[in-house]
PDB file of N, CA and C in Angstrom:
ATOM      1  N   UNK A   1       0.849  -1.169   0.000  1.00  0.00           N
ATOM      2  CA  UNK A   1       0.000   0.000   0.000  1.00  0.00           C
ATOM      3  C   UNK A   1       0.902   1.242   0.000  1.00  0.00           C
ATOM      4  N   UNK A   2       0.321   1.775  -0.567  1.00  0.00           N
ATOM      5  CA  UNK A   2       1.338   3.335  -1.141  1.00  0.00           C
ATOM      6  C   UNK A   2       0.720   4.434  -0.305  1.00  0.00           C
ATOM      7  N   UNK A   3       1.017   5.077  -0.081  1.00  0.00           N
ATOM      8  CA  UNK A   3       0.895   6.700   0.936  1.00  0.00           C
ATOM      9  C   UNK A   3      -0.039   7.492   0.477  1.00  0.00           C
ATOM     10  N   UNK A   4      -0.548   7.088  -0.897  1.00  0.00           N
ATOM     11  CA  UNK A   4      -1.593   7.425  -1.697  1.00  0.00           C
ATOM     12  C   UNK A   4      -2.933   6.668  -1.631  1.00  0.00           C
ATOM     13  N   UNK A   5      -2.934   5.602  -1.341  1.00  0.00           N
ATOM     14  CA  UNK A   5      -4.238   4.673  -1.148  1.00  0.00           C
ATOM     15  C   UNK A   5      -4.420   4.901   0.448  1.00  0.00           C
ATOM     16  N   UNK A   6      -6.097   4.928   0.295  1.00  0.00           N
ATOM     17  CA  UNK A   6      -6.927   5.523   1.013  1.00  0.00           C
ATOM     18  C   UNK A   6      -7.140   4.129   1.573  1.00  0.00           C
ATOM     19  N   UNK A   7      -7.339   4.031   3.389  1.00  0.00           N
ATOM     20  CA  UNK A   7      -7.757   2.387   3.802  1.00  0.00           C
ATOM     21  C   UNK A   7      -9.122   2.463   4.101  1.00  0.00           C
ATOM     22  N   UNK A   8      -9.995   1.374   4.667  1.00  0.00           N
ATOM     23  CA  UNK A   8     -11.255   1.567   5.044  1.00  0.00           C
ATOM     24  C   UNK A   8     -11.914   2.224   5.594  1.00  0.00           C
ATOM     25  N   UNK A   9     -10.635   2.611   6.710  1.00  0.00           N
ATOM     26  CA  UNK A   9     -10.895   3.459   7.366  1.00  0.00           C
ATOM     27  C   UNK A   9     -11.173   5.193   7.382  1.00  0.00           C
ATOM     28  N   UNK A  10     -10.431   5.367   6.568  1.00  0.00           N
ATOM     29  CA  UNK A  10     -10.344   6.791   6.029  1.00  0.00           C
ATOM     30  C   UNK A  10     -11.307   6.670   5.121  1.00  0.00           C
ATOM     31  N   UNK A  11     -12.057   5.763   4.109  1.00  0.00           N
ATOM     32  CA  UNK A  11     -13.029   5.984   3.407  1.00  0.00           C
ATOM     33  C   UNK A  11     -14.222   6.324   4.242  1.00  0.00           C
ATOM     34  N   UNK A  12     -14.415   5.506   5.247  1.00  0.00           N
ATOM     35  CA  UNK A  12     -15.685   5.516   6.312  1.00  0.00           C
ATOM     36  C   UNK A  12     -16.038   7.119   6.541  1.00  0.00           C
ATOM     37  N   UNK A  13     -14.577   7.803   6.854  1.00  0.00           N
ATOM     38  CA  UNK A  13     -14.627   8.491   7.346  1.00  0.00           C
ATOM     39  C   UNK A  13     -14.618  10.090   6.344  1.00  0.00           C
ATOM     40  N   UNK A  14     -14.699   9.388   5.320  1.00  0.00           N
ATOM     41  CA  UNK A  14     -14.751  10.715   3.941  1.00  0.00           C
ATOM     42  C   UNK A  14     -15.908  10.365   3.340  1.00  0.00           C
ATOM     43  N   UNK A  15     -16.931   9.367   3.517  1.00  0.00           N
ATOM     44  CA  UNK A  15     -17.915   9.379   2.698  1.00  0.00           C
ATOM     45  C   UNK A  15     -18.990  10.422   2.514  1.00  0.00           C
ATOM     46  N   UNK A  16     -19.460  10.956   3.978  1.00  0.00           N
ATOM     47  CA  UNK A  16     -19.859  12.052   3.348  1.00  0.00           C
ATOM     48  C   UNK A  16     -19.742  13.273   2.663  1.00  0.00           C
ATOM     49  N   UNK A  17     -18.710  13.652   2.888  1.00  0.00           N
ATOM     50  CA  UNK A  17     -17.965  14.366   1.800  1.00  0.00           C
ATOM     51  C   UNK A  17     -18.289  14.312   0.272  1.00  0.00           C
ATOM     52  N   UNK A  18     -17.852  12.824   0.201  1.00  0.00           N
ATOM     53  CA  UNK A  18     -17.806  12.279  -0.928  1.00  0.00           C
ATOM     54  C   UNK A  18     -19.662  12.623  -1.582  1.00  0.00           C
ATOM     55  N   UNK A  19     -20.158  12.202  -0.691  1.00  0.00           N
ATOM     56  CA  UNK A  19     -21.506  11.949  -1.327  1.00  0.00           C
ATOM     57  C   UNK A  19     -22.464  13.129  -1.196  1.00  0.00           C
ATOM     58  N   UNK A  20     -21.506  14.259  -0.820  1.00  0.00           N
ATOM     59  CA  UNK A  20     -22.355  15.561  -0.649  1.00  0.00           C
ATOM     60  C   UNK A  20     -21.370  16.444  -1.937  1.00  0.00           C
ATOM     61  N   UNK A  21     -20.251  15.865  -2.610  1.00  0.00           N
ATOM     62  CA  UNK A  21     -19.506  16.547  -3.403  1.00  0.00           C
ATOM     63  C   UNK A  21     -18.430  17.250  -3.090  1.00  0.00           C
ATOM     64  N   UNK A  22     -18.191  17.140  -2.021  1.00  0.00           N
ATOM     65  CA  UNK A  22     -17.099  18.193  -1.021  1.00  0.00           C
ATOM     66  C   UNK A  22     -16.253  17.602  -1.313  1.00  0.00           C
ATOM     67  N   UNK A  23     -15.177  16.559  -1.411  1.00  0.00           N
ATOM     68  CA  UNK A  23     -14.131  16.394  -1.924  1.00  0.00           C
ATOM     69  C   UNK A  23     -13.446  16.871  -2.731  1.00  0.00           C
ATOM     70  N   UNK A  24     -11.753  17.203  -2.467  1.00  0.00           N
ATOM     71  CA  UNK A  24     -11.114  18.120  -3.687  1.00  0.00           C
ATOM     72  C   UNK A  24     -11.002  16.669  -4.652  1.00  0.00           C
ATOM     73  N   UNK A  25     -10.463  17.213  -6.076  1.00  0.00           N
ATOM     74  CA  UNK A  25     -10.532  15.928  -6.681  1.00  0.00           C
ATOM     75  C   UNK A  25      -9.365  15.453  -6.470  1.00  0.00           C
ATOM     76  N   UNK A  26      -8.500  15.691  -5.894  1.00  0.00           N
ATOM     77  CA  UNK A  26      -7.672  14.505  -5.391  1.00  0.00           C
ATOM     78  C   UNK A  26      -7.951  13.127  -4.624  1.00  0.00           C
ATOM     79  N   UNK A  27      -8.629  14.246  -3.609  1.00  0.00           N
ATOM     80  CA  UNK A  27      -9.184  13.204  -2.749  1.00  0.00           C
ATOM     81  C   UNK A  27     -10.251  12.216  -3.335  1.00  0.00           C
ATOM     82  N   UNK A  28     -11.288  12.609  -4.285  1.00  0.00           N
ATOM     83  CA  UNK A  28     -12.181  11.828  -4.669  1.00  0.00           C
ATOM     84  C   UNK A  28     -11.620  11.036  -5.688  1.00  0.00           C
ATOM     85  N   UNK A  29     -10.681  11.189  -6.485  1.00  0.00           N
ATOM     86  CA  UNK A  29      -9.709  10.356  -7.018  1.00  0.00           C
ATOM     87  C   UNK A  29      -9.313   9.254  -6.320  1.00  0.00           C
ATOM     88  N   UNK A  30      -8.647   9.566  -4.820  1.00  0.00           N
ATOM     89  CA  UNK A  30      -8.365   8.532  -4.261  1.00  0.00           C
ATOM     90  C   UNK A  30      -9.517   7.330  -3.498  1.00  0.00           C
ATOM     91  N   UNK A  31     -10.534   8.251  -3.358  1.00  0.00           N
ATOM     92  CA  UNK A  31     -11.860   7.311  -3.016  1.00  0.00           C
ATOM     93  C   UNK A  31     -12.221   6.580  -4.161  1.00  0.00           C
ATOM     94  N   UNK A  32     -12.098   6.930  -4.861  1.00  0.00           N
ATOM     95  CA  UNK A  32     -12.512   6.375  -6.387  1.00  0.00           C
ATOM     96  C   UNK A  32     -11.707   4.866  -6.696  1.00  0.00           C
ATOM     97  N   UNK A  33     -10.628   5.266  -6.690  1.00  0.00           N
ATOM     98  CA  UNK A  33      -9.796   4.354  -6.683  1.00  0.00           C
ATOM     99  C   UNK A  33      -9.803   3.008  -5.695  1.00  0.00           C
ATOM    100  N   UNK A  34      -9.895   3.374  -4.399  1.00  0.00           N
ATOM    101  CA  UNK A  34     -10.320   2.243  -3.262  1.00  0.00           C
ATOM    102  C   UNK A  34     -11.458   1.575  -3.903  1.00  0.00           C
ATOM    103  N   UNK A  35     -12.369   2.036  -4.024  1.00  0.00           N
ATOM    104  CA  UNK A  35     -14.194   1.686  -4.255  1.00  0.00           C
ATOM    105  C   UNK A  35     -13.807   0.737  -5.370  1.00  0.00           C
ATOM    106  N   UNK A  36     -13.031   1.070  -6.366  1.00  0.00           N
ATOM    107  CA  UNK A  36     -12.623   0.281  -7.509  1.00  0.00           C
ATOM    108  C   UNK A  36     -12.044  -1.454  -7.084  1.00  0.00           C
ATOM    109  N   UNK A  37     -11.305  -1.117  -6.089  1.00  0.00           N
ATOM    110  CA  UNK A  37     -10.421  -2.426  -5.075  1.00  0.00           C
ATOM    111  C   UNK A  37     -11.071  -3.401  -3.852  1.00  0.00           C
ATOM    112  N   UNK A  38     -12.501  -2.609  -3.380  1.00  0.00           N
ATOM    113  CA  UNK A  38     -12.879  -3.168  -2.019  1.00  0.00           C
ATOM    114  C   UNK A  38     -14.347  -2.963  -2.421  1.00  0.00           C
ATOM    115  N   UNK A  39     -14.689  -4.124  -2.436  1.00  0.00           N
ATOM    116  CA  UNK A  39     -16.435  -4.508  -3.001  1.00  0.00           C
ATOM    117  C   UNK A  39     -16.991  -4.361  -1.324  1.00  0.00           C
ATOM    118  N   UNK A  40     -16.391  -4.822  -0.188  1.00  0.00           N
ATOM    119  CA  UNK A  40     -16.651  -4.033   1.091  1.00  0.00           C
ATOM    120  C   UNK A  40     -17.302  -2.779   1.532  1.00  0.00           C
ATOM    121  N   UNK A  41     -16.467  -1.610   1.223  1.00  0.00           N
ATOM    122  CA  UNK A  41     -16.529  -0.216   0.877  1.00  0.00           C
ATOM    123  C   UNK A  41     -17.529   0.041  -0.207  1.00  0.00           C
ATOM    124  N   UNK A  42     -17.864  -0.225  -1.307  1.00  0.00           N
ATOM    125  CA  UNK A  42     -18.709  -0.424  -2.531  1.00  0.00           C
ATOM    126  C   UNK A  42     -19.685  -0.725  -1.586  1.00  0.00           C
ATOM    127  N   UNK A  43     -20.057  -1.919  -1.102  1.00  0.00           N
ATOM    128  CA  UNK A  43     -21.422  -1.826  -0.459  1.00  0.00           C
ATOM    129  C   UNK A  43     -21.922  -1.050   1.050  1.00  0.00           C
ATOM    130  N   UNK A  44     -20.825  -0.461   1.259  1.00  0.00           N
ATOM    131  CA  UNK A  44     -20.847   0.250   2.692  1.00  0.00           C
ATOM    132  C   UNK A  44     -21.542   1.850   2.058  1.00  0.00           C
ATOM    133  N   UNK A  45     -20.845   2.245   1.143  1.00  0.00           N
ATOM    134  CA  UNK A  45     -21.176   3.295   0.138  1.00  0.00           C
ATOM    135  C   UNK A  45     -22.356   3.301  -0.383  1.00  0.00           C
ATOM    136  N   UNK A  46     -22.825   2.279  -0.885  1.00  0.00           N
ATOM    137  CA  UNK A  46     -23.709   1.865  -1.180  1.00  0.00           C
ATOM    138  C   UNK A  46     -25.319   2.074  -0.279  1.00  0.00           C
ATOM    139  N   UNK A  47     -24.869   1.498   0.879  1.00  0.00           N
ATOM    140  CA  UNK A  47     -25.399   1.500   1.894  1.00  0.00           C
ATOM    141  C   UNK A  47     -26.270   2.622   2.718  1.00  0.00           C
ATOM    142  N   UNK A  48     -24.931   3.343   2.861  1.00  0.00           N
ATOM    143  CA  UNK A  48     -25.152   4.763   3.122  1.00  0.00           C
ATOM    144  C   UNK A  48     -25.489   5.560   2.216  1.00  0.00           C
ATOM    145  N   UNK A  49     -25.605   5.110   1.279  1.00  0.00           N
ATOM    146  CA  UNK A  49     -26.388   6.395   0.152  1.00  0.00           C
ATOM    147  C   UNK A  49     -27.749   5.968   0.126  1.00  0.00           C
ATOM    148  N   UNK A  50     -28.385   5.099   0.558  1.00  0.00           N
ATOM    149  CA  UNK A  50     -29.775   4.292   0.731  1.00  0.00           C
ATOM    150  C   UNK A  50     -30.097   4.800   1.778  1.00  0.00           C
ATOM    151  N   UNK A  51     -29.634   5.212   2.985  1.00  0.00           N
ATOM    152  CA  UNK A  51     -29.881   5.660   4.075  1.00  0.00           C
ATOM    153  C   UNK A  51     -30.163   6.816   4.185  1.00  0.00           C
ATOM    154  N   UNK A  52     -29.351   8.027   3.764  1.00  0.00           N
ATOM    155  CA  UNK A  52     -29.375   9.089   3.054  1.00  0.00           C
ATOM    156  C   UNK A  52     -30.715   9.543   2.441  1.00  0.00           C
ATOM    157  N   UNK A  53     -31.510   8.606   1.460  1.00  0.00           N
ATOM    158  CA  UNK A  53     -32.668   8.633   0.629  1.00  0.00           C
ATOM    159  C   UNK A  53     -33.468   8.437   1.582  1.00  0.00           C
ATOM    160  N   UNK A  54     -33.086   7.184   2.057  1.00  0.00           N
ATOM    161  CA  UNK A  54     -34.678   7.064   2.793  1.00  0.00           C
ATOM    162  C   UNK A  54     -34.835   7.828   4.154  1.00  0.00           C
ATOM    163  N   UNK A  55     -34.130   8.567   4.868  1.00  0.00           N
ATOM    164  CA  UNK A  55     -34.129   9.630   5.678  1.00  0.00           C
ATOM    165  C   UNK A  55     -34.859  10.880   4.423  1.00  0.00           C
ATOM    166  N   UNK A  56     -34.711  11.262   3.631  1.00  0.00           N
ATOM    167  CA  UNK A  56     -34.791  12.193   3.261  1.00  0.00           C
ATOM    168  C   UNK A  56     -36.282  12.059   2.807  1.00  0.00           C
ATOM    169  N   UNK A  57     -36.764  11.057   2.509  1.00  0.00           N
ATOM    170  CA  UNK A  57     -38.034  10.582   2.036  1.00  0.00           C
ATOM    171  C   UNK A  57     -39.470  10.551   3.147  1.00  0.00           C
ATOM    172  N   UNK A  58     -38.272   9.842   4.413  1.00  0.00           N
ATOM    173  CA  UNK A  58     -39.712  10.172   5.573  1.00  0.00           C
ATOM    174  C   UNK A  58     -39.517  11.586   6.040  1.00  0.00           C
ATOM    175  N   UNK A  59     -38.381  12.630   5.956  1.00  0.00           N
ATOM    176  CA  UNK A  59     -38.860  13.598   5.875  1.00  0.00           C
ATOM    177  C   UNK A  59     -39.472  14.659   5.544  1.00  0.00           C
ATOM    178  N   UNK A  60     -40.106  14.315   4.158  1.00  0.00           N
ATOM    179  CA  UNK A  60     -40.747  14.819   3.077  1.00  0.00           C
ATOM    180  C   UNK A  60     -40.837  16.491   2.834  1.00  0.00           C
ATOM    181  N   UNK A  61     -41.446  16.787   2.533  1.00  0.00           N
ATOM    182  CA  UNK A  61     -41.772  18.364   2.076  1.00  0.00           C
ATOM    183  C   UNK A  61     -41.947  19.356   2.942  1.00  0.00           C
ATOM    184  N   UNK A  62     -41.222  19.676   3.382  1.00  0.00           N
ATOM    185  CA  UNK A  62     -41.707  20.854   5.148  1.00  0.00           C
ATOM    186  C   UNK A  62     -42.697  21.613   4.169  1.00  0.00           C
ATOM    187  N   UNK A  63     -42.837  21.962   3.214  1.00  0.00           N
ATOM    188  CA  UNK A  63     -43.944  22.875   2.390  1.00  0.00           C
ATOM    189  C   UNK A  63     -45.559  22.184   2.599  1.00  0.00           C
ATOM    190  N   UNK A  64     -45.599  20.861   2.567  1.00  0.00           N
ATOM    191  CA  UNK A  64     -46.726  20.041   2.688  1.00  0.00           C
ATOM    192  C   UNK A  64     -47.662  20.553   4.068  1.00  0.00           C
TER     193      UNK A  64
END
């Protein structure tokens, strides 16, 4: 592992970032790259972006 690859741990801990767009593209480069290597992370990502939705879904329309 190179000084450049991102471990599980540090992904855990950048995903939202990641999934709100905040990452410089370095960094999302390097998330990119892990996600590519660890079907783990892929479904953890995964995961949490489902969670994300469906929070956002039972909170529906404050306009309603």
């Amino acid at each position: 592992m190179s000084s450049e690859d991102l471990t599980c741990q540090e992904l855990v801990e950048l995903v939202t970032d990641y999934l709100d767009g905040a990452l410089t593209l370095r960094e999302r480069l390097r998330f990119e790259r892990h996600l590519a290597e660890c079907e783990w992370c892929v479904d953890y990502v995964d995961q949490i972006r489902t969670t994300i939705h469906l929070v956002a879904r039972t909170q529906g329309d404050p306009a309603d």
